[in-house]
Protein backbone atom coordinates (compact mmCIF):
# COMPACT_ATOMS: atom_id res chain seq x y z
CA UNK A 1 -14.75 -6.24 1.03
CA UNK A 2 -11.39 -5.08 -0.05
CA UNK A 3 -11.42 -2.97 -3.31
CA UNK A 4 -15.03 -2.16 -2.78
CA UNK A 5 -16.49 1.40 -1.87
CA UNK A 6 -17.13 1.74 1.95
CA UNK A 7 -19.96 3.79 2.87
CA UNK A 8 -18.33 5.42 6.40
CA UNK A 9 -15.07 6.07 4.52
CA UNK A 10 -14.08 9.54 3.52
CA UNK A 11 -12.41 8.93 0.91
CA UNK A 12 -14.67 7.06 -1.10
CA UNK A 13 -17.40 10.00 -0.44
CA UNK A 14 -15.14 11.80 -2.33
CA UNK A 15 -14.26 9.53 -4.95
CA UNK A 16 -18.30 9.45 -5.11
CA UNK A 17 -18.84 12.92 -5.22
CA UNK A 18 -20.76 13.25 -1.98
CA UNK A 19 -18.51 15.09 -0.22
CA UNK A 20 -16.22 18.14 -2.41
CA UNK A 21 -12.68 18.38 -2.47
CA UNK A 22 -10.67 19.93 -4.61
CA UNK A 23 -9.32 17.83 -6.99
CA UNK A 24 -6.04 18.52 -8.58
CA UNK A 25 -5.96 15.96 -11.06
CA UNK A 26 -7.81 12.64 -11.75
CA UNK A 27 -7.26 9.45 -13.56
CA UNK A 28 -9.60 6.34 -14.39
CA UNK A 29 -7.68 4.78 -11.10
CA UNK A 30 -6.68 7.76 -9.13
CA UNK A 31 -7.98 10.95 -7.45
CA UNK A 32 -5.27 13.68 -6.25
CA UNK A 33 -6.59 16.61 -3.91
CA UNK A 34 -5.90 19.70 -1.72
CA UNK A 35 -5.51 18.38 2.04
CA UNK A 36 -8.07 20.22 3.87
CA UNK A 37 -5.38 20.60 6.97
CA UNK A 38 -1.73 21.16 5.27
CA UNK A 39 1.44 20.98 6.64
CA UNK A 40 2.71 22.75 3.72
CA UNK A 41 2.58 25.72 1.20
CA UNK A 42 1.58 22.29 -1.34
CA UNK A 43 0.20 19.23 0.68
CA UNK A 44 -2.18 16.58 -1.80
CA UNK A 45 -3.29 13.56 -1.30
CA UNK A 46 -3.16 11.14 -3.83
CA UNK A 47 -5.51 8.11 -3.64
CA UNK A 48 -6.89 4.98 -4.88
CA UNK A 49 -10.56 5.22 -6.82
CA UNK A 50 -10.56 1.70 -5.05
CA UNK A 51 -10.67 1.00 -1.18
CA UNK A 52 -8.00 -0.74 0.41
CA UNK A 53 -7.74 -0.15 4.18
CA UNK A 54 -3.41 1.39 3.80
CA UNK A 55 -0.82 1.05 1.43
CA UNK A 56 0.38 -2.28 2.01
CA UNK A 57 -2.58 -4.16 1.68
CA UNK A 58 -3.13 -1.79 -1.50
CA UNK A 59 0.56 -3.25 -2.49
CA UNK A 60 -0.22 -6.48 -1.66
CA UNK A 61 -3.62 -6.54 -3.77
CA UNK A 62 -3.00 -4.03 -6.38
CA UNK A 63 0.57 -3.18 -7.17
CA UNK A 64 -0.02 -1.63 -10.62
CA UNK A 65 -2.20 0.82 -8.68
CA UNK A 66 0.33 1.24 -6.16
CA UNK A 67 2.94 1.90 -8.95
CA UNK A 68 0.04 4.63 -10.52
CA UNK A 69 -0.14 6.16 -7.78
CA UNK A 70 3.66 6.67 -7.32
CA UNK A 71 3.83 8.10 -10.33
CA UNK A 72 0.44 10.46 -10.56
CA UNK A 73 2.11 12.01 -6.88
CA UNK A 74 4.90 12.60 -9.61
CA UNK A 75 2.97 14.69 -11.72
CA UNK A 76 1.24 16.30 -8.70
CA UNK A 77 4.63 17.79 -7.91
CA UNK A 78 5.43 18.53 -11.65
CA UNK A 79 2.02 20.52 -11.56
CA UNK A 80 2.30 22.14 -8.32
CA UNK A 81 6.01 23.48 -9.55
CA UNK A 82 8.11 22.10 -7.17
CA UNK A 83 10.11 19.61 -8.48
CA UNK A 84 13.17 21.53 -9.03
CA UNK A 85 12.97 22.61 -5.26
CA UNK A 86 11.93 18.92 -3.50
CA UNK A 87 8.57 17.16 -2.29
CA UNK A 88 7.86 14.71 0.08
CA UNK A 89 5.78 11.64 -0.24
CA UNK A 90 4.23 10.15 2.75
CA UNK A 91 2.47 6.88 3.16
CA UNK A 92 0.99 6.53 6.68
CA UNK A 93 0.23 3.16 7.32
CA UNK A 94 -1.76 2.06 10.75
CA UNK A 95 -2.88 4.10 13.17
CA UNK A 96 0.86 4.43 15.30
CA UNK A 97 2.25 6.05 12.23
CA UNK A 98 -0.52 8.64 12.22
CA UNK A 99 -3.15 7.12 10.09
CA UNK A 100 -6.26 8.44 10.64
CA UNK A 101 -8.32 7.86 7.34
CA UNK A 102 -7.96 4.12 6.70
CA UNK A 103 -8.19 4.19 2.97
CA UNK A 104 -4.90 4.30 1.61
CA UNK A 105 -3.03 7.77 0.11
CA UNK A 106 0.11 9.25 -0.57
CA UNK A 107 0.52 12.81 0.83
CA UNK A 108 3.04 15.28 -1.85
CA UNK A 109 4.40 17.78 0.22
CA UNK A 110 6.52 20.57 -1.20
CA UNK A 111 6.58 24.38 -1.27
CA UNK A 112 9.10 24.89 1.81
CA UNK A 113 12.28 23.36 3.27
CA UNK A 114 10.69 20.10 5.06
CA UNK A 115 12.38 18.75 8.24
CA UNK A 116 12.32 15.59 10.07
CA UNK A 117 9.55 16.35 12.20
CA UNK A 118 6.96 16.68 9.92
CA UNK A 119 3.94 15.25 9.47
């Protein structure tokens, strides 16, 4: 069911605690992390504590976590230092935009000029 923890997803092992990451900052509603494959000097993910399969059905469902988690990838940047020189949020959503862990997250890329043909 929507909103509830999946046991074969990922990300809610993490938000769980069975499988480590390493968490960057963490809110009642939110979990921000280090991306285990980064495309950049910074690259976290930002995600919901609840499962919804992408960010639109997170929208749809949930739009004051949506908003959250707009502004915790905010403060991921602000943390990480690059604010001053840009970041890049990313919502994949379905697999033909390069989804390929179907709970939904913002990626905060920063740390290096970015150019259209990333991630």
């Amino acid at each position: 069911m929507a909103g509830e923890p999946q046991s074969d997803c990922l990300f809610c092992k993490i938000v769980a605690g069975e499988i480590p990451a390493t968490v960057v900052r963490e809110t009642e509603r939110t979990l921000a992390f280090r991306d285990i494959s980064p495309k950049a000097p910074t690259h976290v993910l930002v995600i919901p504590k609840v499962h919804y399969p992408n960010a639109a059905a997170l929208a749809d469902a949930e739009p004051e976590i949506t908003a959250e988690l707009l502004f915790q990838a905010g403060e991921v940047a602000a943390d990480e230092k690059i604010v001053e020189s840009g970041y890049r949020l990313i919502f994949n959503t379905g697999a033909g935009a390069g989804q390929t862990i179907f709970h939904a997250h913002v990626h905060v890329l920063g740390g290096r000029p970015m150019n259209e043909n990333m991630v």
